[in-house]
N, C-alpha and C. Protein backbone atom coordinates (compact mmCIF):
# COMPACT_ATOMS: atom_id res chain seq x y z
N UNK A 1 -0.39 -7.75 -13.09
CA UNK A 1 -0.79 -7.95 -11.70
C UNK A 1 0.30 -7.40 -10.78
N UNK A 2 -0.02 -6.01 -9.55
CA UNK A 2 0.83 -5.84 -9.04
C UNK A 2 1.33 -7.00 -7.90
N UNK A 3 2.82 -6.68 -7.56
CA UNK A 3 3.15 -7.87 -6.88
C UNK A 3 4.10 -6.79 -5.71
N UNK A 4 4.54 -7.47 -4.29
CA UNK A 4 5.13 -6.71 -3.28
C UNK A 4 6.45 -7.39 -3.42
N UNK A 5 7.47 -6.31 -3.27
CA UNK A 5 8.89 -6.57 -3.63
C UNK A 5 9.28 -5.96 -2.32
N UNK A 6 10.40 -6.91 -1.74
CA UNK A 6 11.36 -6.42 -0.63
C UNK A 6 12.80 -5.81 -1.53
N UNK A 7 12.82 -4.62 -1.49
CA UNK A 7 14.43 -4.02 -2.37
C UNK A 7 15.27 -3.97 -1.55
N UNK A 8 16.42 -4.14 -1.08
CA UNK A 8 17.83 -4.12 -0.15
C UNK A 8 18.74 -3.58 -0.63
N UNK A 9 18.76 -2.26 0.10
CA UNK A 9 19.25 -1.19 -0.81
C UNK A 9 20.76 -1.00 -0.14
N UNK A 10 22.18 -0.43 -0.26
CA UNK A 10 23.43 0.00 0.05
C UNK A 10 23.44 1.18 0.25
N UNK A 11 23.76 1.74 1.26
CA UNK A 11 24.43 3.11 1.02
C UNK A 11 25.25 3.57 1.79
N UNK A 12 26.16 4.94 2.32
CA UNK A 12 27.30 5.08 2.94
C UNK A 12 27.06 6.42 3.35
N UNK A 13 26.94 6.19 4.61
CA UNK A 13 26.82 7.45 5.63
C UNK A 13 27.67 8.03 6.17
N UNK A 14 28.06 9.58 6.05
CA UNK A 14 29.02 10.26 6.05
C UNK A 14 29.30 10.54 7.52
N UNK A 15 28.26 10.76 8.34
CA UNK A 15 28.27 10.63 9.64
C UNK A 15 28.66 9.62 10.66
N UNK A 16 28.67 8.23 10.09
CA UNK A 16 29.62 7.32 10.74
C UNK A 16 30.25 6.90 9.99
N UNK A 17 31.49 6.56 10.78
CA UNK A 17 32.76 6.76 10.65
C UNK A 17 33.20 7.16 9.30
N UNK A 18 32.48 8.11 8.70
CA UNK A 18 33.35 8.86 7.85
C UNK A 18 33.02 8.79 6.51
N UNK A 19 31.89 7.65 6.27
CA UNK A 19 31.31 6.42 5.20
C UNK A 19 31.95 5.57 4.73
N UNK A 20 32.84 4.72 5.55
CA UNK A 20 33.35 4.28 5.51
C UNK A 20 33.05 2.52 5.18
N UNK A 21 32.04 2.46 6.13
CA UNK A 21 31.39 1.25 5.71
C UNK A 21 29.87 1.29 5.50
N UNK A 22 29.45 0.34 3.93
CA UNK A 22 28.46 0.59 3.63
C UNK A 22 27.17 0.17 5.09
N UNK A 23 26.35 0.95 4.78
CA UNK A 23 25.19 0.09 5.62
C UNK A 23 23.96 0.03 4.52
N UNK A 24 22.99 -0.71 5.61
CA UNK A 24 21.64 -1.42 4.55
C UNK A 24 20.36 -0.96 4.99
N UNK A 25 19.20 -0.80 3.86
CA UNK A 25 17.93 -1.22 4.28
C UNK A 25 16.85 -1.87 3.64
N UNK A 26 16.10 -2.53 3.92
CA UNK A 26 15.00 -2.83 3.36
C UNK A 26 13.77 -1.68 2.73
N UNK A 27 13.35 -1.36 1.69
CA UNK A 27 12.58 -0.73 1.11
C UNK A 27 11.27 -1.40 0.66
N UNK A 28 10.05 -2.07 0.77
CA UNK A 28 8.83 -2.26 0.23
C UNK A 28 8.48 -1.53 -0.91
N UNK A 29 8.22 -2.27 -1.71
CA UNK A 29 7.48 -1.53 -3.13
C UNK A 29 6.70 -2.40 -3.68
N UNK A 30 5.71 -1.74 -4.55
CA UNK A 30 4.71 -2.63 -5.15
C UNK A 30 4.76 -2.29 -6.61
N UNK A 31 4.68 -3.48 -7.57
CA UNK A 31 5.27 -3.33 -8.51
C UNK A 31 4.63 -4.48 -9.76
N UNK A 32 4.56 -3.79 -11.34
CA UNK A 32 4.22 -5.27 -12.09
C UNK A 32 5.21 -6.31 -12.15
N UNK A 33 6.94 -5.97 -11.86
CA UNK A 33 8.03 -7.01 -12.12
C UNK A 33 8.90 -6.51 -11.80
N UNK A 34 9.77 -7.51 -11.30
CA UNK A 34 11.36 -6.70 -10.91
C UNK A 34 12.16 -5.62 -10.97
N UNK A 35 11.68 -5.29 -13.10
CA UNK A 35 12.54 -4.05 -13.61
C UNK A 35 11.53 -3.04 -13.17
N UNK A 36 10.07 -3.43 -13.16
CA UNK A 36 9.54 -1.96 -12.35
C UNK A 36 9.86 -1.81 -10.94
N UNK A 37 10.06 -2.93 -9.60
CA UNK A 37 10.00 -2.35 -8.88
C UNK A 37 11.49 -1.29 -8.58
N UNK A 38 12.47 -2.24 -9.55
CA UNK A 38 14.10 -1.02 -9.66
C UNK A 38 13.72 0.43 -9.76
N UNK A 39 13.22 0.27 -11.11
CA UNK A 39 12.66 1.95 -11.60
C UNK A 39 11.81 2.68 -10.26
N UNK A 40 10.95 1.87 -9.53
CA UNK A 40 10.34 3.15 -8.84
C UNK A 40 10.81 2.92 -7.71
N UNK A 41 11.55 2.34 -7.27
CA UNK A 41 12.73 2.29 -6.19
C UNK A 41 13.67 3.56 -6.06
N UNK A 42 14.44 3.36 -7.34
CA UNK A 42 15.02 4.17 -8.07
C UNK A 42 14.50 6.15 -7.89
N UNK A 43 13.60 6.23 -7.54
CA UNK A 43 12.22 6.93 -7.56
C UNK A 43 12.02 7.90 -6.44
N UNK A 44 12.54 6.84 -5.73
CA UNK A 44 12.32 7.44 -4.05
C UNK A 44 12.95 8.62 -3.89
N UNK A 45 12.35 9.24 -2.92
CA UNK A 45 13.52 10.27 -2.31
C UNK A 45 14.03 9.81 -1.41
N UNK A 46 13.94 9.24 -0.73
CA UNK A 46 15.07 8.61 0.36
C UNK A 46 15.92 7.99 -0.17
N UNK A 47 15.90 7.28 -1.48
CA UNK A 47 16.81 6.67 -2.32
C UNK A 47 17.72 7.28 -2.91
N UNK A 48 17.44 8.47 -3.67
CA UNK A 48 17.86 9.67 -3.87
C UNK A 48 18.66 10.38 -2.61
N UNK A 49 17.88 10.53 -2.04
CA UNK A 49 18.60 11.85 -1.09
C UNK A 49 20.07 11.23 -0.44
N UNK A 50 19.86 9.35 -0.04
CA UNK A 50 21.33 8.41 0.32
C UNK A 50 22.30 7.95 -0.36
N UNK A 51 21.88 8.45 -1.78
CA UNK A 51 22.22 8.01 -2.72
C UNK A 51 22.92 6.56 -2.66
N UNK A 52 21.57 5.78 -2.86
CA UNK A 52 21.77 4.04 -2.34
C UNK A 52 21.97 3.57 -3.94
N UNK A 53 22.23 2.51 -3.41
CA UNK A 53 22.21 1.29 -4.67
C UNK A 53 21.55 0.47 -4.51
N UNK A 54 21.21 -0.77 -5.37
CA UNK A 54 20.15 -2.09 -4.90
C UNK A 54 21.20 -3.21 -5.02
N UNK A 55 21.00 -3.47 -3.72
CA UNK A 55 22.02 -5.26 -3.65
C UNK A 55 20.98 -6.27 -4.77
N UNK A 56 19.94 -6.14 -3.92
CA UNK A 56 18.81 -7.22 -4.12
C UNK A 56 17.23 -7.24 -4.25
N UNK A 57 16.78 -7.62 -4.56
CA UNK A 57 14.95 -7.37 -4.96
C UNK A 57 14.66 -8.81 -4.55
N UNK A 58 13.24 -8.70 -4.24
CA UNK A 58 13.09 -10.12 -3.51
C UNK A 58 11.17 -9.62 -3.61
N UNK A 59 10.68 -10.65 -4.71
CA UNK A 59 9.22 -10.96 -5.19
C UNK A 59 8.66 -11.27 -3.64
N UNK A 60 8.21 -10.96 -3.04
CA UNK A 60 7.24 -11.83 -1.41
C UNK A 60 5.76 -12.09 -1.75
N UNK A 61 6.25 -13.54 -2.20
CA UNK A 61 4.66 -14.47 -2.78
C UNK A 61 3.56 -15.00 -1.90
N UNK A 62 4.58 -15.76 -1.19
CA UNK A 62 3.87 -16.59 -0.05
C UNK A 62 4.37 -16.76 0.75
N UNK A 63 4.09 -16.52 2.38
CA UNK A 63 4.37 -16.47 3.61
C UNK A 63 3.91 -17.83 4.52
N UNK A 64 4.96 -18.72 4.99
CA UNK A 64 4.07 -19.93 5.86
C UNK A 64 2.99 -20.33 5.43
N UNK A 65 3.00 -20.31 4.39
CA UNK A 65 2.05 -20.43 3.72
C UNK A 65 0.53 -19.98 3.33
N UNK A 66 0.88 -18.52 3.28
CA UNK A 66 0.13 -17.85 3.18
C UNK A 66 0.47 -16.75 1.98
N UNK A 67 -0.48 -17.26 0.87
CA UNK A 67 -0.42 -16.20 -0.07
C UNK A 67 -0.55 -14.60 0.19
N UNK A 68 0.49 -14.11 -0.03
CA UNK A 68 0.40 -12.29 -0.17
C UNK A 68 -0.50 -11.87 -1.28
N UNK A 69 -1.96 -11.11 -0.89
CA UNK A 69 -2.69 -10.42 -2.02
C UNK A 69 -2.47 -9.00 -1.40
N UNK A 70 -2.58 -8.41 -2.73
CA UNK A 70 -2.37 -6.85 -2.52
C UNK A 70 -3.91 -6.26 -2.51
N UNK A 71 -4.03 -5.09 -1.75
CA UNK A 71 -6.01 -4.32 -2.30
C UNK A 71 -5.57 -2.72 -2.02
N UNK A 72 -5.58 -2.27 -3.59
CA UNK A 72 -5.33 -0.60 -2.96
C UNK A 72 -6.39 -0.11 -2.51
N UNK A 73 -5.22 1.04 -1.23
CA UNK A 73 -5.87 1.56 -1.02
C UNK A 73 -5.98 3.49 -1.49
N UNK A 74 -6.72 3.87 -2.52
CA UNK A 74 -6.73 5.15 -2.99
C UNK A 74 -6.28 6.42 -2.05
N UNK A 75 -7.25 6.15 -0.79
CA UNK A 75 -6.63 7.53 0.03
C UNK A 75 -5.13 7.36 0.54
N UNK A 76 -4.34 6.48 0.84
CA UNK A 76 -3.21 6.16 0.93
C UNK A 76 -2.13 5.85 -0.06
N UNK A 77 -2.74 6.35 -1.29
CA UNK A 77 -1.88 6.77 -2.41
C UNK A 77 -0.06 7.56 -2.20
N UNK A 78 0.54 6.42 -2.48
CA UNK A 78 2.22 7.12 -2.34
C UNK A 78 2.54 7.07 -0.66
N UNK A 79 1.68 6.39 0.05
CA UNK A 79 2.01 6.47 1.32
C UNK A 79 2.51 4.60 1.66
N UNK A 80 3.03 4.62 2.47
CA UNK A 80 3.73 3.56 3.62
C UNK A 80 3.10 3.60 4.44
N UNK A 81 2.76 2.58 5.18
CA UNK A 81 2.84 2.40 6.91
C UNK A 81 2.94 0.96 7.05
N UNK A 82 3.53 1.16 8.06
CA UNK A 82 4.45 0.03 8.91
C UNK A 82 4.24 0.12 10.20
N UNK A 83 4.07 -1.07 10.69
CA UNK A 83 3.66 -1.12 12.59
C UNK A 83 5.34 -1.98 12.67
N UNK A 84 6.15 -1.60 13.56
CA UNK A 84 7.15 -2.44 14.12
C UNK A 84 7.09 -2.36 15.75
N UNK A 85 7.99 -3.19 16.43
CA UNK A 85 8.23 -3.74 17.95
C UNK A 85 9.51 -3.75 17.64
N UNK A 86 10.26 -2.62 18.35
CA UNK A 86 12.08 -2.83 18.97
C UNK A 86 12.30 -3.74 19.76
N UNK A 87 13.24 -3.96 19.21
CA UNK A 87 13.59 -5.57 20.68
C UNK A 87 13.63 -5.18 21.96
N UNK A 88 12.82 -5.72 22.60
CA UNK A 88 12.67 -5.57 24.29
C UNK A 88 11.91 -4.89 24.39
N UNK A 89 11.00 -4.02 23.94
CA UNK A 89 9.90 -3.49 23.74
C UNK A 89 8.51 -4.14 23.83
N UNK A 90 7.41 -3.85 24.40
CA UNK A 90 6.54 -4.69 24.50
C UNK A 90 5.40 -3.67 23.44
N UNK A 91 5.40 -2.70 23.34
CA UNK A 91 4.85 -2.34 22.18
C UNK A 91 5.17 -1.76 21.32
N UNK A 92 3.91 -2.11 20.33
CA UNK A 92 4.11 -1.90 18.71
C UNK A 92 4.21 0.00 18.38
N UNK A 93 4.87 0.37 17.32
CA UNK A 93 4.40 1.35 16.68
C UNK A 93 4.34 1.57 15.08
N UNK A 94 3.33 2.91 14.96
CA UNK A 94 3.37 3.05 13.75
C UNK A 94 4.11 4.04 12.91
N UNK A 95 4.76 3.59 11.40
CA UNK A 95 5.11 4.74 11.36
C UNK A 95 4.77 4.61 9.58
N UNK A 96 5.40 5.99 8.67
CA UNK A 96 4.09 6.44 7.87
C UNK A 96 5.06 6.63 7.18
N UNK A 97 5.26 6.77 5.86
CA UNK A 97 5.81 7.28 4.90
C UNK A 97 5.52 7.35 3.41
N UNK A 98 6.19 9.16 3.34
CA UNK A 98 5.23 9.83 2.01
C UNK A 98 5.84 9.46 1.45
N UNK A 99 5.92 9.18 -0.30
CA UNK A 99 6.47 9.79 -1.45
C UNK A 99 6.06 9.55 -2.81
């Protein structure tokens, strides 16, 4: 049964200050278990190209109580999207990602 994993990934950007200090991000993946969602984490090209590491993986079961179910979707195969709101911002956007 696939399950949605939050990955929290490390990496060190040469462009500030020098890479000096690591910075972070959150990655989404969907996955049968932990060691798969590493492997196709692992996978990414953005993962690749920052050459990150994984702090942490984090299963996201249930929300306020609200069970997370997954439903693929085929034409959105290897794709992302994400709606976020910047702080102080009153609207949302979307944004998309291949791989």
């Amino acid at each position: 049964m696939l399950k949605l994993y939050n990955v929290h990934c490390g990496f060190y950007d040469k462009t500030v200050t020098g890479g000096l200090f690591e910075g972070h991000t959150n990655i989404l993946v969907v996955a049968d278990s932990f060691a798969d969602a590493k492997n196709k984490i692992k996978g990414k090209s953005e993962f690749k190209r920052l050459k990150m590491h994984i702090d942490g993986i984090q299963e996201i079961d249930t929300v306020d109580g609200y069970a997370i179910s997954l439903k693929e979707q085929p034409a959105l195969a290897n794709t992302t999207v994400l709606k976020r709101q910047k702080y102080g911002s009153t609207k949302a956007e979307t944004l998309t990602f291949k791989d």
